[in-house]
C-alpha atoms as a PDB file:
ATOM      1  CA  UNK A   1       0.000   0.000   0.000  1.00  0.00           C
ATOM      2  CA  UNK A   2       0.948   3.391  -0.181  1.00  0.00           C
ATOM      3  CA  UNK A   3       2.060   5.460   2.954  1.00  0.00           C
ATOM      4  CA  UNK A   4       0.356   8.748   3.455  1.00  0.00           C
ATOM      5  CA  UNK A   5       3.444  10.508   2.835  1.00  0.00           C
ATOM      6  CA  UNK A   6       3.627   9.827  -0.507  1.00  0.00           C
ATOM      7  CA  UNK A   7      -0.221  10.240  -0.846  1.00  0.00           C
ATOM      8  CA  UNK A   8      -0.137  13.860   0.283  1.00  0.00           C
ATOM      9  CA  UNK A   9       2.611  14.335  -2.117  1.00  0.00           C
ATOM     10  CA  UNK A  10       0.750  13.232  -4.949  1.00  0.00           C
ATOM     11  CA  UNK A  11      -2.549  15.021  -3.601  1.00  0.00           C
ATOM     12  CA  UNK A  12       0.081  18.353  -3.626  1.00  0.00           C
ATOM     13  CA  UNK A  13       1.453  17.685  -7.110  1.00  0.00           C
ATOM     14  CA  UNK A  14      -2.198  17.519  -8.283  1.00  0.00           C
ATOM     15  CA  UNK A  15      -2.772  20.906  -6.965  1.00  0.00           C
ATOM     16  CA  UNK A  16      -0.306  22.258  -7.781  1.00  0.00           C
ATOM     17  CA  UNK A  17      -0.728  21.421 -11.585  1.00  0.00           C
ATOM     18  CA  UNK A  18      -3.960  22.884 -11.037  1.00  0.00           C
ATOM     19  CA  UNK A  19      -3.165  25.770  -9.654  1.00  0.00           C
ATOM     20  CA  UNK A  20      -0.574  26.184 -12.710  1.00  0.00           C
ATOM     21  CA  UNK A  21      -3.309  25.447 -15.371  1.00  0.00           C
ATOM     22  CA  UNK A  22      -5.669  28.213 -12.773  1.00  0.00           C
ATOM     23  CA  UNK A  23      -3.270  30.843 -13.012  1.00  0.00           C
ATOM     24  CA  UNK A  24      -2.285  30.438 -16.428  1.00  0.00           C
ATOM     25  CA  UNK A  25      -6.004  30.484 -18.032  1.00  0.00           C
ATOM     26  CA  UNK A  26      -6.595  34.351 -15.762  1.00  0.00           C
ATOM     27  CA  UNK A  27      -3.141  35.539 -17.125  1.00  0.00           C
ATOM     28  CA  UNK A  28      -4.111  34.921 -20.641  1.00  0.00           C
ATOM     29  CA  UNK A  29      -7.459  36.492 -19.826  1.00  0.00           C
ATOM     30  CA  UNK A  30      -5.672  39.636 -18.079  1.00  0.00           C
ATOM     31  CA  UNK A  31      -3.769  39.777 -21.261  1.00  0.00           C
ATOM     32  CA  UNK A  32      -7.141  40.007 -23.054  1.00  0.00           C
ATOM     33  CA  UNK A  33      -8.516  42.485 -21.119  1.00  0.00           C
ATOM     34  CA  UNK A  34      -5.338  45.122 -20.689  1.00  0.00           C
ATOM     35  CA  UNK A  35      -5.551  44.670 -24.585  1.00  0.00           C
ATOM     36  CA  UNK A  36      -9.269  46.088 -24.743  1.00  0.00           C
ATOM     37  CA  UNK A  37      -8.309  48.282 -22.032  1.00  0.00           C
ATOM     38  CA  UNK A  38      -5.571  49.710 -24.657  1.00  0.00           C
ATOM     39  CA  UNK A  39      -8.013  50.326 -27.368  1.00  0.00           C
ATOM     40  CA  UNK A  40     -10.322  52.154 -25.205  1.00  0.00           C
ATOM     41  CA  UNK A  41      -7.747  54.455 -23.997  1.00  0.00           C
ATOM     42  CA  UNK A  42      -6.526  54.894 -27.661  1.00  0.00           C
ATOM     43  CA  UNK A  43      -9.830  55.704 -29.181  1.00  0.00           C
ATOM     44  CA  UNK A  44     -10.429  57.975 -26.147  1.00  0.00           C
ATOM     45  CA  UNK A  45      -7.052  59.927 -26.917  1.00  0.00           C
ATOM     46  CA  UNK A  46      -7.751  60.234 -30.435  1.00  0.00           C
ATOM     47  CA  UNK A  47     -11.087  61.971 -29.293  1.00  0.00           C
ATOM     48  CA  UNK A  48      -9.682  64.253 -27.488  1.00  0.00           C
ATOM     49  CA  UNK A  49      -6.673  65.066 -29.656  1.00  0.00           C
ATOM     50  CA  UNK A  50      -9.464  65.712 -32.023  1.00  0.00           C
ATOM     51  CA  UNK A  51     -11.004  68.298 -29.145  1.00  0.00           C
ATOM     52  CA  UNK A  52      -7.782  70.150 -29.037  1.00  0.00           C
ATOM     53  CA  UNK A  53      -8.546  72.516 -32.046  1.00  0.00           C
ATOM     54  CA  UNK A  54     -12.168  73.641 -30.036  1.00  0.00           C
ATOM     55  CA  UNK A  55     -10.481  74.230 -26.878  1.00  0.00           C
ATOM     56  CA  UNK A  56      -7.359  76.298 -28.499  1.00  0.00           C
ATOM     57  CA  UNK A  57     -10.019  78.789 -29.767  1.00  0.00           C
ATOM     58  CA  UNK A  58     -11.962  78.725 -27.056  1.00  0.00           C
ATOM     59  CA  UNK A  59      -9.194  80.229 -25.014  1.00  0.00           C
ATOM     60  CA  UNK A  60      -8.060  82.754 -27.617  1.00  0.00           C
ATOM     61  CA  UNK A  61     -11.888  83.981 -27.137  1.00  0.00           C
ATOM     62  CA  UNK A  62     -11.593  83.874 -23.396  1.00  0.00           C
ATOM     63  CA  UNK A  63      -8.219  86.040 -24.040  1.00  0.00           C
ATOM     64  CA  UNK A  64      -9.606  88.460 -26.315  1.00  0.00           C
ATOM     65  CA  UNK A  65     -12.781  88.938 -23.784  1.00  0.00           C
ATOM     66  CA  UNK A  66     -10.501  89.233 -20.791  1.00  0.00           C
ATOM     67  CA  UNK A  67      -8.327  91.700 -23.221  1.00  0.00           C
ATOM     68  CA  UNK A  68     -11.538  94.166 -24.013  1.00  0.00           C
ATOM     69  CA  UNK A  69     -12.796  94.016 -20.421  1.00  0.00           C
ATOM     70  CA  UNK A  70      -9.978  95.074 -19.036  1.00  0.00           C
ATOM     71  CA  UNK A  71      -9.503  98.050 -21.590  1.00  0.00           C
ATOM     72  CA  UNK A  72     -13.045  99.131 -21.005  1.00  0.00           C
ATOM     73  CA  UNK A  73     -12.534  98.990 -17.498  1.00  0.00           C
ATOM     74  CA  UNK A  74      -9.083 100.774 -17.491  1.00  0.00           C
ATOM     75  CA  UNK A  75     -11.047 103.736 -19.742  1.00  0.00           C
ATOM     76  CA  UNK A  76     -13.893 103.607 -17.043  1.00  0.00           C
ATOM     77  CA  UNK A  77     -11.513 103.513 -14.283  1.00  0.00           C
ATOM     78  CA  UNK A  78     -10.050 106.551 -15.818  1.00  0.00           C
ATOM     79  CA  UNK A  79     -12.495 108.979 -16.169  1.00  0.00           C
ATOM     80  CA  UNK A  80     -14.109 108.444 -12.948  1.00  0.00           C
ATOM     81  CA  UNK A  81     -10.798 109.351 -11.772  1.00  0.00           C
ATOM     82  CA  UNK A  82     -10.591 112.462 -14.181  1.00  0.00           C
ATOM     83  CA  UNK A  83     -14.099 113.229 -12.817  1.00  0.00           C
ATOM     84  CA  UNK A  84     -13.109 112.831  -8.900  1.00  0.00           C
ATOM     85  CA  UNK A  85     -10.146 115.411  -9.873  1.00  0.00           C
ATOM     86  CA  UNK A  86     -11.607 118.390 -11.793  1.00  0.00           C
ATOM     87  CA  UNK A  87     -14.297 118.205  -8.532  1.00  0.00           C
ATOM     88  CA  UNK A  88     -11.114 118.440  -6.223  1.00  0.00           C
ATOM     89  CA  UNK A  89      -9.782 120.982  -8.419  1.00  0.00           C
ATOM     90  CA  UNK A  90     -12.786 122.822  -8.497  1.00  0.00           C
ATOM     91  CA  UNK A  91     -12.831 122.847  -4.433  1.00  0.00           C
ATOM     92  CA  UNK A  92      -9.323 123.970  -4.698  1.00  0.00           C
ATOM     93  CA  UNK A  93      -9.328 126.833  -6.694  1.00  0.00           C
ATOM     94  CA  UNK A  94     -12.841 128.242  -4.978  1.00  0.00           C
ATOM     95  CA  UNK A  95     -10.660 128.036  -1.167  1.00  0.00           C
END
């Protein structure tokens, strides 16, 4: 008969080639998946690489609207200044 010893060895070896043909089959399927993964993230570059263009003009709007605000509110600035003056002027020249 056989001695347990060399039964539990044989019940381990079993396992173990299990195991092995386990872990092989979900590393081929991780390889599967990172591989649809990589497509995705491709075709989602490519998008927005193709969004670049939009966004580009987008901020040369945003610059040109920031640009003629702050001119506008510069000349407004200005002559309420102007304005505060000739009244301070005016007080001046009447003391």
């Amino acid at each position: 008969m056989i001695d347990l010893a060399q039964f539990l060895s044989i019940i381990l070896y079993i396992f173990g080639i299990i195991l092995m043909i386990v872990l092989i089959i979900l590393g081929l399927r991780l390889m599967q998946t990172l591989d649809k993964v990589d497509r995705i993230l491709d075709n989602v570059d490519d998008k927005v690489n193709s969004l670049n263009g939009l966004f580009s003009v987008i901020n040369k709007v945003t610059s040109s609207v920031d640009l003629i605000s702050t001119k506008i509110i510069t000349s407004i600035t200005e002559n309420v200044g102007k304005l505060f003056n000739r009244k301070k002027k005016e007080d001046e020249d009447y003391e």
